[in-house]
PDB file of N, CA and C in Angstrom:
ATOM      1  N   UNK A   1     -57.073 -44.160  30.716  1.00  0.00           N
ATOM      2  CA  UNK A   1     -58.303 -43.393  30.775  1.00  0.00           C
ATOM      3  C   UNK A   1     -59.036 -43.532  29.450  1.00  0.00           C
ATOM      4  N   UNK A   2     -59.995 -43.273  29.366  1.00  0.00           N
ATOM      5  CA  UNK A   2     -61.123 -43.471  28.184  1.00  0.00           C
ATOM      6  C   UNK A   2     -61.318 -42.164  27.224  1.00  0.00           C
ATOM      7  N   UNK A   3     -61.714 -42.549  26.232  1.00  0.00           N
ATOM      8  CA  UNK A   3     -61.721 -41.304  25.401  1.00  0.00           C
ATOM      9  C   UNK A   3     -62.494 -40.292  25.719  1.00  0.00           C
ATOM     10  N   UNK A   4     -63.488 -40.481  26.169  1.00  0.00           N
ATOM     11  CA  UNK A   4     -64.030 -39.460  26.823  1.00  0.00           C
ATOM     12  C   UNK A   4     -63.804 -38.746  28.281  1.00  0.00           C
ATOM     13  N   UNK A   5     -62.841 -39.518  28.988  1.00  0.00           N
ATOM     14  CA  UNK A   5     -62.192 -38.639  30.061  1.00  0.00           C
ATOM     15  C   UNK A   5     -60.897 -37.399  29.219  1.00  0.00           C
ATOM     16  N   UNK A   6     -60.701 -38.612  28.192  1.00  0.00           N
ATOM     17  CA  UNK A   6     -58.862 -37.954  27.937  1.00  0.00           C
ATOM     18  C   UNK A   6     -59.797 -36.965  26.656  1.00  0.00           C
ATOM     19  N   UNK A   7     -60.652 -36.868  26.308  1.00  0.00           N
ATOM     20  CA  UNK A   7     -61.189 -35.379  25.458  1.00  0.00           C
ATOM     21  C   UNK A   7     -61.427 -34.510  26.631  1.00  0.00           C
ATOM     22  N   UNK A   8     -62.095 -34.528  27.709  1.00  0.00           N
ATOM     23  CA  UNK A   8     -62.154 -33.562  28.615  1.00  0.00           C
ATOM     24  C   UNK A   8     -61.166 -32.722  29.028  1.00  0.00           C
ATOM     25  N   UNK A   9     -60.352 -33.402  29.504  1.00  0.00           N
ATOM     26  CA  UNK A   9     -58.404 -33.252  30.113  1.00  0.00           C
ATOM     27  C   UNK A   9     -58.448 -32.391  29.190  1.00  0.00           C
ATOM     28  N   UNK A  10     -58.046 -32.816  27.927  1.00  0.00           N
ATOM     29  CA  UNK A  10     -57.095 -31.702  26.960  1.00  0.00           C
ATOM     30  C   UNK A  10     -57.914 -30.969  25.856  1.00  0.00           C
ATOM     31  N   UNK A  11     -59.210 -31.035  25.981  1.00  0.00           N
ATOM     32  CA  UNK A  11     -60.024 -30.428  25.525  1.00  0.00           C
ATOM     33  C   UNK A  11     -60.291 -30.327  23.919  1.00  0.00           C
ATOM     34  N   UNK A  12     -59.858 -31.551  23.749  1.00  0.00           N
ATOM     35  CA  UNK A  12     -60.068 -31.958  22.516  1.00  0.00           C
ATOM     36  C   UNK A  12     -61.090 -33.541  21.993  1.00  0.00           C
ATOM     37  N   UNK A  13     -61.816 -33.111  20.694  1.00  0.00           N
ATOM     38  CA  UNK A  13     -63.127 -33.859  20.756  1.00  0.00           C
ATOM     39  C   UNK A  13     -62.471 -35.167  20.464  1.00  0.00           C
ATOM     40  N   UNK A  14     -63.315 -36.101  20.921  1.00  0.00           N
ATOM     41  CA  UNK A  14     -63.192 -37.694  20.969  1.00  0.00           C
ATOM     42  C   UNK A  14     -63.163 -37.540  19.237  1.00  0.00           C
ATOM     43  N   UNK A  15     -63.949 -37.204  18.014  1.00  0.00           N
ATOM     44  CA  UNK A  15     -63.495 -37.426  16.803  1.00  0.00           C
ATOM     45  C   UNK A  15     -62.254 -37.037  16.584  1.00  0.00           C
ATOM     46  N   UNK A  16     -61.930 -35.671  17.215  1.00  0.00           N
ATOM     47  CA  UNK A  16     -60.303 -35.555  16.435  1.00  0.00           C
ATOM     48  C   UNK A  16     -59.174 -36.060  16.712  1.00  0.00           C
ATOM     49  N   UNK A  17     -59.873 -36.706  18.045  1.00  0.00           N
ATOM     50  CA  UNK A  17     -58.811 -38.000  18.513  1.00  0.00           C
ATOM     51  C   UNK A  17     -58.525 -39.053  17.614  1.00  0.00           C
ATOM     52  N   UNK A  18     -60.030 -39.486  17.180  1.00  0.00           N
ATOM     53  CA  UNK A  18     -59.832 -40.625  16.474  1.00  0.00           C
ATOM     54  C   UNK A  18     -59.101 -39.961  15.255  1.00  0.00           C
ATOM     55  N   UNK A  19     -59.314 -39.175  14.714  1.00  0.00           N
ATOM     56  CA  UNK A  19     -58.696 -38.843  13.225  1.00  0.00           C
ATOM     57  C   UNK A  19     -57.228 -38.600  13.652  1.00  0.00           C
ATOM     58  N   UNK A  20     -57.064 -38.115  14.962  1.00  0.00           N
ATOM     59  CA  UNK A  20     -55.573 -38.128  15.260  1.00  0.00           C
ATOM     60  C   UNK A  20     -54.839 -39.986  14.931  1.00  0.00           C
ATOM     61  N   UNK A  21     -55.556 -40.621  15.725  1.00  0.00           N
ATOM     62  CA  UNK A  21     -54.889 -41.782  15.522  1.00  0.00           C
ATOM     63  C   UNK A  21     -55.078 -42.449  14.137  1.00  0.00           C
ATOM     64  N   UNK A  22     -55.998 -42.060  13.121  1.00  0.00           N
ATOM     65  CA  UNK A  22     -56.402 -42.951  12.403  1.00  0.00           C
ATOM     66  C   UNK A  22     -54.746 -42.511  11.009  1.00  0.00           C
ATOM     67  N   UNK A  23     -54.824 -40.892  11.493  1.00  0.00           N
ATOM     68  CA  UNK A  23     -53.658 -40.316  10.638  1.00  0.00           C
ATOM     69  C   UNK A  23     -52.251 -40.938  11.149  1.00  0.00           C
ATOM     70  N   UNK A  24     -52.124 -41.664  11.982  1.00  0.00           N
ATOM     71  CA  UNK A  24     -50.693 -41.956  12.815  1.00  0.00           C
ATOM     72  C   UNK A  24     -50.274 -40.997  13.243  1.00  0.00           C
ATOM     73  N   UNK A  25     -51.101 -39.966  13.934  1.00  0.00           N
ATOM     74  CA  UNK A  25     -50.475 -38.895  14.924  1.00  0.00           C
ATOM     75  C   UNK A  25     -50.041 -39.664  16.424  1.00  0.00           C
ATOM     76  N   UNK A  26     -51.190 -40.276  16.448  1.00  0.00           N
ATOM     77  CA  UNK A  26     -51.066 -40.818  18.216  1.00  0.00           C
ATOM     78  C   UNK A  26     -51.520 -42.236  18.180  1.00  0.00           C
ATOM     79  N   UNK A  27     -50.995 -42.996  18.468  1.00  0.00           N
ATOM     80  CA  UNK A  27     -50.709 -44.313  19.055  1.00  0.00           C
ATOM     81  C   UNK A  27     -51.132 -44.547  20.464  1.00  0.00           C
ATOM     82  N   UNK A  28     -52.310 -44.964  20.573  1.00  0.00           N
ATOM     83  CA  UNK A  28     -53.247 -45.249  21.769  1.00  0.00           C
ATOM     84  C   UNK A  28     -52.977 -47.235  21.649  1.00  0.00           C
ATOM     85  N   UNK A  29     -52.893 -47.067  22.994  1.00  0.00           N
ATOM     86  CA  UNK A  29     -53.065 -48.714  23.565  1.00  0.00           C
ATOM     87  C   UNK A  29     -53.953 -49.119  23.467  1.00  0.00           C
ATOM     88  N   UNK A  30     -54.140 -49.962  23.725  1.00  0.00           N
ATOM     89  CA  UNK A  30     -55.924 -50.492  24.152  1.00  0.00           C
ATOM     90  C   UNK A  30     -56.038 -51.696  25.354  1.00  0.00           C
ATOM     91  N   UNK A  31     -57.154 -51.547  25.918  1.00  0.00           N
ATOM     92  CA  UNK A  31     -57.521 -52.578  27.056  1.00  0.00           C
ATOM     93  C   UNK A  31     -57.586 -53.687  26.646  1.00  0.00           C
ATOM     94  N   UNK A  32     -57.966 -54.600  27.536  1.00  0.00           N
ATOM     95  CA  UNK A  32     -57.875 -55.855  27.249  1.00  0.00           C
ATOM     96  C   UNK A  32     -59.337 -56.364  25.963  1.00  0.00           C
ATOM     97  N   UNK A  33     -60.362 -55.542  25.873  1.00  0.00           N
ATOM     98  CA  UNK A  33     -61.284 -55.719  25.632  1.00  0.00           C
ATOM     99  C   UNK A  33     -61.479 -55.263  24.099  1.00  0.00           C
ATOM    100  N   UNK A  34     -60.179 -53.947  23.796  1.00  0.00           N
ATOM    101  CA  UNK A  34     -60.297 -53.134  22.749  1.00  0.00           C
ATOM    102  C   UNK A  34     -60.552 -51.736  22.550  1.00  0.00           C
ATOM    103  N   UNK A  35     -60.565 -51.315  24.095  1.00  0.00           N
ATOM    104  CA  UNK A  35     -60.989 -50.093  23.966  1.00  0.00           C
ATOM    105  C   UNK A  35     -59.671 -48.841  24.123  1.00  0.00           C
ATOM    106  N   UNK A  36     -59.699 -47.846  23.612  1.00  0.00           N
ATOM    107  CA  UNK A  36     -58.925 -47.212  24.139  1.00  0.00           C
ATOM    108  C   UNK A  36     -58.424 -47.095  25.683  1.00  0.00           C
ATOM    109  N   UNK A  37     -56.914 -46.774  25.984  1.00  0.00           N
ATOM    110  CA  UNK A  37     -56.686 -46.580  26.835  1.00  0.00           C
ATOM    111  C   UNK A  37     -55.344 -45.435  26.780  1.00  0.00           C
ATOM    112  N   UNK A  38     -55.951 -44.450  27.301  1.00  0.00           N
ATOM    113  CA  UNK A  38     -54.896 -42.980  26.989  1.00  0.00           C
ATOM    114  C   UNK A  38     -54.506 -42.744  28.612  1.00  0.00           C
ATOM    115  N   UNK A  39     -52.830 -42.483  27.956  1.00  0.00           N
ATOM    116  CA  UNK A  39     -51.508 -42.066  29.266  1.00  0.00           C
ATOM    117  C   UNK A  39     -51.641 -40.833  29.687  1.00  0.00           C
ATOM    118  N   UNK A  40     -51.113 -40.497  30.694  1.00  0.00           N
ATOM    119  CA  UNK A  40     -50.237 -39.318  30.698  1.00  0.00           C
ATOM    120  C   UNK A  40     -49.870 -38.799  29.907  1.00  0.00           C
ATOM    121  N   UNK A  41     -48.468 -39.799  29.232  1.00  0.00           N
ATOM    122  CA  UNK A  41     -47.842 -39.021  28.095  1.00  0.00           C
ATOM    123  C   UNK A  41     -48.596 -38.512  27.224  1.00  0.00           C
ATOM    124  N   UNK A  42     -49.711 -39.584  26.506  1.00  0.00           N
ATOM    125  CA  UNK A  42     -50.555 -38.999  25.836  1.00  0.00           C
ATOM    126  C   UNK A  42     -51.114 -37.552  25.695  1.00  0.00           C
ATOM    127  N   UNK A  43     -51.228 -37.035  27.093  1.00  0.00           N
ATOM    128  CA  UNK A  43     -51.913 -36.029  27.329  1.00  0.00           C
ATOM    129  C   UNK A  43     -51.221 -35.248  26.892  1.00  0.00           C
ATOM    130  N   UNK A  44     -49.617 -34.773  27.436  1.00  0.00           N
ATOM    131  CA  UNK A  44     -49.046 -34.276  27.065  1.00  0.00           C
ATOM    132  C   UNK A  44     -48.262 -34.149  25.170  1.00  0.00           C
ATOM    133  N   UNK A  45     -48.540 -35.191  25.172  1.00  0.00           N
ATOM    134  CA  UNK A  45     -48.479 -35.429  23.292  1.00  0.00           C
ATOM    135  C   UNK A  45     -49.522 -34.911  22.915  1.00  0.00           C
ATOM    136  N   UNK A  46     -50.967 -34.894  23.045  1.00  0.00           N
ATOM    137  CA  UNK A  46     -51.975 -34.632  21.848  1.00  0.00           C
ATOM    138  C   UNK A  46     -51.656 -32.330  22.287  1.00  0.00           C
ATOM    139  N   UNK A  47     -51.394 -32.499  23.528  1.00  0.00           N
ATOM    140  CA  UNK A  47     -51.504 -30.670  23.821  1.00  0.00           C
ATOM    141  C   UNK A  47     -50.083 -30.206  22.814  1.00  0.00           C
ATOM    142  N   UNK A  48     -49.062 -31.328  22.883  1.00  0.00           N
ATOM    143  CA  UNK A  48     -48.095 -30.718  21.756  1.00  0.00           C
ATOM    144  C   UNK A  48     -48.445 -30.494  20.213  1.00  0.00           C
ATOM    145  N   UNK A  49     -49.102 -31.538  20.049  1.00  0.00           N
ATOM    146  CA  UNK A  49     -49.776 -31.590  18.392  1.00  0.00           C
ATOM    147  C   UNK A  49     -50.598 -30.283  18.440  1.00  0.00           C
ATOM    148  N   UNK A  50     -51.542 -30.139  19.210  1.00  0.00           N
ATOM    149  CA  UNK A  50     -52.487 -28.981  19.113  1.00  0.00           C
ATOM    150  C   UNK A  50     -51.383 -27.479  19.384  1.00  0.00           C
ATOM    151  N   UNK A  51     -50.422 -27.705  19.957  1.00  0.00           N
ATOM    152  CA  UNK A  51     -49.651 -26.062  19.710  1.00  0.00           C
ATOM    153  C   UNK A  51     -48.920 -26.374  18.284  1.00  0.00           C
ATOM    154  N   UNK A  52     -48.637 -27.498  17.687  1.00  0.00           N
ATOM    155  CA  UNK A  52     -47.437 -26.843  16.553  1.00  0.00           C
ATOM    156  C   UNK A  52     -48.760 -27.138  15.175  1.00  0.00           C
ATOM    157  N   UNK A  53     -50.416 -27.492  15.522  1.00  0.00           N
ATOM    158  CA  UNK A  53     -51.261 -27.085  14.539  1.00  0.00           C
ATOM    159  C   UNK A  53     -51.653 -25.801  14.494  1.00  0.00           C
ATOM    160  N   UNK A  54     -51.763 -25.484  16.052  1.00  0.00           N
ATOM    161  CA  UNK A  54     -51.786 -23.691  16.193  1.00  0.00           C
ATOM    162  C   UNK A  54     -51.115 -22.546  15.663  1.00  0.00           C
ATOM    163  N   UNK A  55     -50.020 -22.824  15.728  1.00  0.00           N
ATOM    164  CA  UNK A  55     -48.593 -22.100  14.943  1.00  0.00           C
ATOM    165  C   UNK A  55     -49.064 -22.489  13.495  1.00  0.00           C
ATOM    166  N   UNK A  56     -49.612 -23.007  12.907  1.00  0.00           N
ATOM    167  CA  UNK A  56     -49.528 -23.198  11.502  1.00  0.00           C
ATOM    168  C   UNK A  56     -48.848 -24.447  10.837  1.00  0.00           C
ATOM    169  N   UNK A  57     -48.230 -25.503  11.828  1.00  0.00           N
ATOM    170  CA  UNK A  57     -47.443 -26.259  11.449  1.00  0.00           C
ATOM    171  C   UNK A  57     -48.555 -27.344  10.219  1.00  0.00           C
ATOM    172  N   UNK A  58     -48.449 -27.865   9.487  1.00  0.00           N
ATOM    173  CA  UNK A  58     -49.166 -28.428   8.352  1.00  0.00           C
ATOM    174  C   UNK A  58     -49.397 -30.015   8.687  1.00  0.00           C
ATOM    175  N   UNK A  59     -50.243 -30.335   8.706  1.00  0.00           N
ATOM    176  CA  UNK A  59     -50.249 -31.692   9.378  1.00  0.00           C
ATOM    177  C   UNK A  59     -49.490 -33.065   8.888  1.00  0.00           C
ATOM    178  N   UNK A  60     -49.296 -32.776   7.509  1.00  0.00           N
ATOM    179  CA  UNK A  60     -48.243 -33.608   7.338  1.00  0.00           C
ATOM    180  C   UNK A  60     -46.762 -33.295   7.773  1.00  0.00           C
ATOM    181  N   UNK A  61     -46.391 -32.316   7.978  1.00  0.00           N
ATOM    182  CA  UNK A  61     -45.561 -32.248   8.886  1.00  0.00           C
ATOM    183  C   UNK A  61     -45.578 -32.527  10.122  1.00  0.00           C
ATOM    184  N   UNK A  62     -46.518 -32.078  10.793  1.00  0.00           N
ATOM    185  CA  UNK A  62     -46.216 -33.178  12.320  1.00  0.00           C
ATOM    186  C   UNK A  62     -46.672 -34.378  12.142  1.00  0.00           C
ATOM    187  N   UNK A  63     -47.326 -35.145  11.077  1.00  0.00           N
ATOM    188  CA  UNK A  63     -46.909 -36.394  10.729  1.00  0.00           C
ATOM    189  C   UNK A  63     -45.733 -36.758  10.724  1.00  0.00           C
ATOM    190  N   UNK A  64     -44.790 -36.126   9.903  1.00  0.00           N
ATOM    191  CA  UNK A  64     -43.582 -36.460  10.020  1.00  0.00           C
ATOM    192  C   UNK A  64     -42.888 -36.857  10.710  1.00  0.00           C
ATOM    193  N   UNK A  65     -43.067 -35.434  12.150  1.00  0.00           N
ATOM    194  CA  UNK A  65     -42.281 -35.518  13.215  1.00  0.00           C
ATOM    195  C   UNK A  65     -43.005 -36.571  14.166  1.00  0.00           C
ATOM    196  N   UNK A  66     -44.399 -36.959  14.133  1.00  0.00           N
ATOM    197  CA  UNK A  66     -44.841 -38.101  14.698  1.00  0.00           C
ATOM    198  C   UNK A  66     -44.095 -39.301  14.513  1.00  0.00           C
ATOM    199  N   UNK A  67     -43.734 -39.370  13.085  1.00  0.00           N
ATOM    200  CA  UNK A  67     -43.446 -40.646  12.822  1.00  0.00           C
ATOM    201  C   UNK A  67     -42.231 -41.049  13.259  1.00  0.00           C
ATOM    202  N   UNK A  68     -41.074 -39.994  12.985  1.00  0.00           N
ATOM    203  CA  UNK A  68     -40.068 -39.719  13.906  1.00  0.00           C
ATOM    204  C   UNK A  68     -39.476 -40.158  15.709  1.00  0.00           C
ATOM    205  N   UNK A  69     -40.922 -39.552  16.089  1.00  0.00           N
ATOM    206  CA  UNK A  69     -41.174 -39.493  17.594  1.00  0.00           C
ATOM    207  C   UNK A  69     -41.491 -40.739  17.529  1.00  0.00           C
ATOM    208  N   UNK A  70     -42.239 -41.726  17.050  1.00  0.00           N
ATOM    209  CA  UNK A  70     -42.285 -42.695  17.757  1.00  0.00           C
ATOM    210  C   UNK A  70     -41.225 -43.843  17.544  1.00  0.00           C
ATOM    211  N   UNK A  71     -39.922 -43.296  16.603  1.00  0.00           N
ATOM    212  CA  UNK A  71     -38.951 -44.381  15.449  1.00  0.00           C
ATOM    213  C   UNK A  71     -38.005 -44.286  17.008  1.00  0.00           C
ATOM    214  N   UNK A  72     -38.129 -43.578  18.309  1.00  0.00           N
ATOM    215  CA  UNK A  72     -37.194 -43.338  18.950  1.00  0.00           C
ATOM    216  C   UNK A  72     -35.979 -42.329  19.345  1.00  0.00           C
ATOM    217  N   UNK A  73     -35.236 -42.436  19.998  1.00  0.00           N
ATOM    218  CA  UNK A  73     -33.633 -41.297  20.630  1.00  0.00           C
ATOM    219  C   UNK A  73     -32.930 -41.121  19.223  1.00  0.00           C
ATOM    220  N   UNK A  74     -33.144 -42.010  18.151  1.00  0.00           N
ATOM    221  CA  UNK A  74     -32.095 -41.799  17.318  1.00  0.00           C
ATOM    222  C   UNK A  74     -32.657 -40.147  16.060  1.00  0.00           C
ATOM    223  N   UNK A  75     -33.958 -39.968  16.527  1.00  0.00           N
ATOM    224  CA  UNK A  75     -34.292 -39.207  15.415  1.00  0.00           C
ATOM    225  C   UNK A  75     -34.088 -37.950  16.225  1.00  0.00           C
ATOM    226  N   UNK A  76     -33.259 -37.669  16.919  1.00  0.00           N
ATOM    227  CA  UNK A  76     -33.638 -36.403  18.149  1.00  0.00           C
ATOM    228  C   UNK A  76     -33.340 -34.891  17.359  1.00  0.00           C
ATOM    229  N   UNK A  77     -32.232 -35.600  16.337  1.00  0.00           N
ATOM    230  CA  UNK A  77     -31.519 -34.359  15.394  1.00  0.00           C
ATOM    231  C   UNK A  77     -32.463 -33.490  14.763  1.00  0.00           C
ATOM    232  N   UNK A  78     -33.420 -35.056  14.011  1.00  0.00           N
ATOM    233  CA  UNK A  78     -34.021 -34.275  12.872  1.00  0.00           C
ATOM    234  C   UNK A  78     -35.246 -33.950  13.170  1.00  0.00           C
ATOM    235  N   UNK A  79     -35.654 -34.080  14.412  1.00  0.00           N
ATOM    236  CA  UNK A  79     -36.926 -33.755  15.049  1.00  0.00           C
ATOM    237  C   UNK A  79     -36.562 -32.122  15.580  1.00  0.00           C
ATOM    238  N   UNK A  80     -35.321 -31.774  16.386  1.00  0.00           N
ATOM    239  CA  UNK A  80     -34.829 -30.928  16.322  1.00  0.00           C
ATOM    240  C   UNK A  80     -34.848 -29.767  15.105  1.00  0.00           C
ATOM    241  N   UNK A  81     -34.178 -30.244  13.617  1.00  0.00           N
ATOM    242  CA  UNK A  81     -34.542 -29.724  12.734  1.00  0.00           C
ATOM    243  C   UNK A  81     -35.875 -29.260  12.146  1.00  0.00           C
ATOM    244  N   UNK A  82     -36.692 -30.158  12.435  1.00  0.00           N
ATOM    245  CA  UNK A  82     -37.841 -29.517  12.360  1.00  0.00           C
ATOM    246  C   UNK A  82     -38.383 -28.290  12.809  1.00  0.00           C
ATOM    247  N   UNK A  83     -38.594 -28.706  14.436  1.00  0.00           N
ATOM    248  CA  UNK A  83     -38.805 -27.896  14.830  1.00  0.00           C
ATOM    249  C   UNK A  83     -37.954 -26.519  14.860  1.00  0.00           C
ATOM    250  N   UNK A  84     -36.662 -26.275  14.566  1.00  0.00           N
ATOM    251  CA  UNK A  84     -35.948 -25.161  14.792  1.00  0.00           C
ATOM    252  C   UNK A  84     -36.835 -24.494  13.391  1.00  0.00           C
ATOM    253  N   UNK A  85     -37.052 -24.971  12.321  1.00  0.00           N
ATOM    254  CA  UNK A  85     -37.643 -24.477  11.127  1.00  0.00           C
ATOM    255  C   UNK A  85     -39.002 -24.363  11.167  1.00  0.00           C
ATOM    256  N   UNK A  86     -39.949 -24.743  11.988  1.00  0.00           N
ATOM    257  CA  UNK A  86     -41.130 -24.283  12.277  1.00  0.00           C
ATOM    258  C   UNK A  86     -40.962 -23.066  13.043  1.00  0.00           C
ATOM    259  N   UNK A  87     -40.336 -23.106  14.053  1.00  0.00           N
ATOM    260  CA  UNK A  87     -40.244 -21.939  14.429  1.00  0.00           C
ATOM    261  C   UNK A  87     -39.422 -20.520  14.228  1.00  0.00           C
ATOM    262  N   UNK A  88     -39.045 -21.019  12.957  1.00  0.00           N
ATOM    263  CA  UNK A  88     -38.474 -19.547  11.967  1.00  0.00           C
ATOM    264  C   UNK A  88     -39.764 -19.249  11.483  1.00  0.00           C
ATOM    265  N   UNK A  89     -40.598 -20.270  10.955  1.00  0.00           N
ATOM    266  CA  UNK A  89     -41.710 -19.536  10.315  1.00  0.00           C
ATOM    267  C   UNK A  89     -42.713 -19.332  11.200  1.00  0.00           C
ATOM    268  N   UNK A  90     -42.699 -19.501  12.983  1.00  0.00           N
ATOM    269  CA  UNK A  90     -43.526 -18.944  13.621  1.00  0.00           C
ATOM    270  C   UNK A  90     -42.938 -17.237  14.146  1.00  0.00           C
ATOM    271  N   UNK A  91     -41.785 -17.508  14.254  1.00  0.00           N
ATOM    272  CA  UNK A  91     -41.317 -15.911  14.231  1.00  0.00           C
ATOM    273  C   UNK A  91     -41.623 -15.540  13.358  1.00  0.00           C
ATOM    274  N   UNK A  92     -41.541 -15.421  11.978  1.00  0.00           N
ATOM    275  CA  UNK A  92     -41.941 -14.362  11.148  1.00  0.00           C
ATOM    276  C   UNK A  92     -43.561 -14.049  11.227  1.00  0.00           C
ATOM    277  N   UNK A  93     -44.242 -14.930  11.427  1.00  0.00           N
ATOM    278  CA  UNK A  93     -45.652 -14.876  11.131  1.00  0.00           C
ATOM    279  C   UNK A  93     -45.548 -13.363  12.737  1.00  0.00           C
ATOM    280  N   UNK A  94     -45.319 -13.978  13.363  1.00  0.00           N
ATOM    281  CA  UNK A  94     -45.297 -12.825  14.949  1.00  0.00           C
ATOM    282  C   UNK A  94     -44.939 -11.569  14.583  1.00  0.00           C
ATOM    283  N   UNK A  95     -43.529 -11.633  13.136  1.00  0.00           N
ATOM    284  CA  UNK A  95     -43.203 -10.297  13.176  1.00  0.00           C
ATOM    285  C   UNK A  95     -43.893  -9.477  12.356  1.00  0.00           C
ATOM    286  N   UNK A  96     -44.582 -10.279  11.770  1.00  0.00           N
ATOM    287  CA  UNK A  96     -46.108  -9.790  10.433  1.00  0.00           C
ATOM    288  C   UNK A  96     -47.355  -9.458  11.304  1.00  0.00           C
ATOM    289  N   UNK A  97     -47.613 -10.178  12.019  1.00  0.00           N
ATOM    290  CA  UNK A  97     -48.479  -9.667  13.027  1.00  0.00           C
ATOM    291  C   UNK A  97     -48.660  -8.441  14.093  1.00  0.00           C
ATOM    292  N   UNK A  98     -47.139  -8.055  14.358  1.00  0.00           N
ATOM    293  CA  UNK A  98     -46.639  -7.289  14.906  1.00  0.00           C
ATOM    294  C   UNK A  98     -47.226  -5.798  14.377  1.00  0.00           C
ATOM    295  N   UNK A  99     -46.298  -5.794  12.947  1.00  0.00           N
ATOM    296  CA  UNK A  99     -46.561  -4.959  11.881  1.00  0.00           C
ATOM    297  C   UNK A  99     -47.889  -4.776  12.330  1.00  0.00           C
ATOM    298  N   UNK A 100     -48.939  -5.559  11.951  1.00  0.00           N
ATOM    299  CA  UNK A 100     -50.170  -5.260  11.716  1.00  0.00           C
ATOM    300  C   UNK A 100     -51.023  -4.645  12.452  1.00  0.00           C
ATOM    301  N   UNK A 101     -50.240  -4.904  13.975  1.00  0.00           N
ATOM    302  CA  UNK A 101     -51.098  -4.265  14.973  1.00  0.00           C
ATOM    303  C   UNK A 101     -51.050  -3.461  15.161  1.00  0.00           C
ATOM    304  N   UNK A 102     -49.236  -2.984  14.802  1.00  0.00           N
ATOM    305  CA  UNK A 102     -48.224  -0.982  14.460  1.00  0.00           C
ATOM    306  C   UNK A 102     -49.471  -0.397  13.742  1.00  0.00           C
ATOM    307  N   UNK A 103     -49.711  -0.744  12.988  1.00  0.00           N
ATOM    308  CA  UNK A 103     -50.590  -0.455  11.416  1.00  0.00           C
ATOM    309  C   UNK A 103     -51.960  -0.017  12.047  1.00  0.00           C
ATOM    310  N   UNK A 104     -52.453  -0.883  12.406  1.00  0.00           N
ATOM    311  CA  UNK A 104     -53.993  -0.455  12.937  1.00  0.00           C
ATOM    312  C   UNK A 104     -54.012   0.257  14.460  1.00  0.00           C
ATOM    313  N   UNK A 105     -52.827   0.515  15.381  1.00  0.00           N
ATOM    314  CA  UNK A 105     -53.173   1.736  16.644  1.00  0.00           C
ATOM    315  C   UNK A 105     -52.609   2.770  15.911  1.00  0.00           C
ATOM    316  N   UNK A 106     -51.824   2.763  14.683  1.00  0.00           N
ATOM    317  CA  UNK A 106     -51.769   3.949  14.112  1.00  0.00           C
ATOM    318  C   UNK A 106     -52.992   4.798  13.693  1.00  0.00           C
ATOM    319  N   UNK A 107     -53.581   3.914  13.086  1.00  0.00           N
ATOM    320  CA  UNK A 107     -55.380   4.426  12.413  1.00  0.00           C
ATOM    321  C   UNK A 107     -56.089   4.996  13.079  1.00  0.00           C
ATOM    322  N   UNK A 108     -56.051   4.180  14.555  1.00  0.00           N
ATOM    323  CA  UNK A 108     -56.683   4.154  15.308  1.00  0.00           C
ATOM    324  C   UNK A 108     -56.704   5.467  16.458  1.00  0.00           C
ATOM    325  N   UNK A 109     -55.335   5.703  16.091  1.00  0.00           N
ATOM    326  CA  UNK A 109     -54.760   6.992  16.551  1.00  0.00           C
ATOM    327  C   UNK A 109     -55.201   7.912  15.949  1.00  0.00           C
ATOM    328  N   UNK A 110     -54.966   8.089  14.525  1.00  0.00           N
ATOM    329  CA  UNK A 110     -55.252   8.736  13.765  1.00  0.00           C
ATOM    330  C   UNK A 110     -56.812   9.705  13.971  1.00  0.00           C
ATOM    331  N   UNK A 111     -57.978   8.546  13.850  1.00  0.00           N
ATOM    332  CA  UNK A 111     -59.231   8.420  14.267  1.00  0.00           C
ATOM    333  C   UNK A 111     -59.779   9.218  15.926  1.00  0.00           C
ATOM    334  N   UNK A 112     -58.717   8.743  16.795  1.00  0.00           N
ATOM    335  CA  UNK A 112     -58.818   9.277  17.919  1.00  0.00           C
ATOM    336  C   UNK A 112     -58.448  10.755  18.002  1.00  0.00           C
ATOM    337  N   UNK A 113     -56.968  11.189  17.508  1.00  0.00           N
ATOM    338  CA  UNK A 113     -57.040  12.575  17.001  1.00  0.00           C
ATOM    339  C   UNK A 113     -58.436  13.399  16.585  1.00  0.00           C
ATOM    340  N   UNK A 114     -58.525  12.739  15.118  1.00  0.00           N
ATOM    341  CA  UNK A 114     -59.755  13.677  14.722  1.00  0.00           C
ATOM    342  C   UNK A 114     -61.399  13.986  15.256  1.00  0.00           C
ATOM    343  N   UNK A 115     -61.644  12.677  15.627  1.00  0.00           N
ATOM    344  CA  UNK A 115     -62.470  13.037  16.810  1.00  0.00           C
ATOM    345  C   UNK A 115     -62.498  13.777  17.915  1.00  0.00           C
ATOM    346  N   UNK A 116     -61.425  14.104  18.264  1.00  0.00           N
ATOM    347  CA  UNK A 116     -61.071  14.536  19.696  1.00  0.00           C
ATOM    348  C   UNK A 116     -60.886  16.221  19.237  1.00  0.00           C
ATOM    349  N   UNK A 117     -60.869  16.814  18.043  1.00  0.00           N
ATOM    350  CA  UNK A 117     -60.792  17.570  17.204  1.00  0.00           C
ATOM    351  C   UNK A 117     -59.064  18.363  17.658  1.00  0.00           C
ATOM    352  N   UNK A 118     -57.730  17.256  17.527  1.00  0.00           N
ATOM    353  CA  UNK A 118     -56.501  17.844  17.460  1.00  0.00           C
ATOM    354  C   UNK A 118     -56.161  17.954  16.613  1.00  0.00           C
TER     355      UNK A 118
END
């Protein structure tokens, strides 16, 4: 599919595609002619990149694990490792967030009380 079908699909812009590939995130084929030509898998690869940039993951780190991912079965450990350690630091960020939201229906409570004149 073409870059402009496969930005639609996963809803990501034809530039950050290209900057995806230009960084060695994603490894696009090409037609006979030169043009892009994006998979399936693809699809499902660029929606993974976009959740572990969401979480906060740092882009040279999923560089990393890109580079990893495409070295093959043998890196499964340390791709593993990665990710088990991204997602210590996506739990904590959740449990900070958590906090924060305790924090503000407290206020908010608070606020609702005194208005309500209890």
């Amino acid at each position: 599919m073409t870059i402009g079908e496969f930005s639609v699909i996963t809803g990501i812009s034809a530039y950050t595609l290209r900057y995806y590939e230009k960084k060695g995130l994603l490894r696009v084929s090409r037609d006979s002619v030169g043009r892009r030509d994006y998979s399936a898998d693809d699809i499902e690869w660029v929606k993974f990149i976009r959740r572990l940039k969401d979480t906060g993951m740092l882009l040279r780190d999923i560089k990393h694990y890109s580079d990893l991912r495409y070295q093959g079965d043998d890196t499964m450990a340390e791709r593993m490792d990665l990710l088990i350690q991204h997602r210590k630091s996506v739990a904590e960020e959740q449990r900070k967030w958590a906090e924060y939201l305790q924090n503000l229906d407290e206020k908010i409570s608070i606020y609702q009380d005194r208005i309500s004149g209890k």
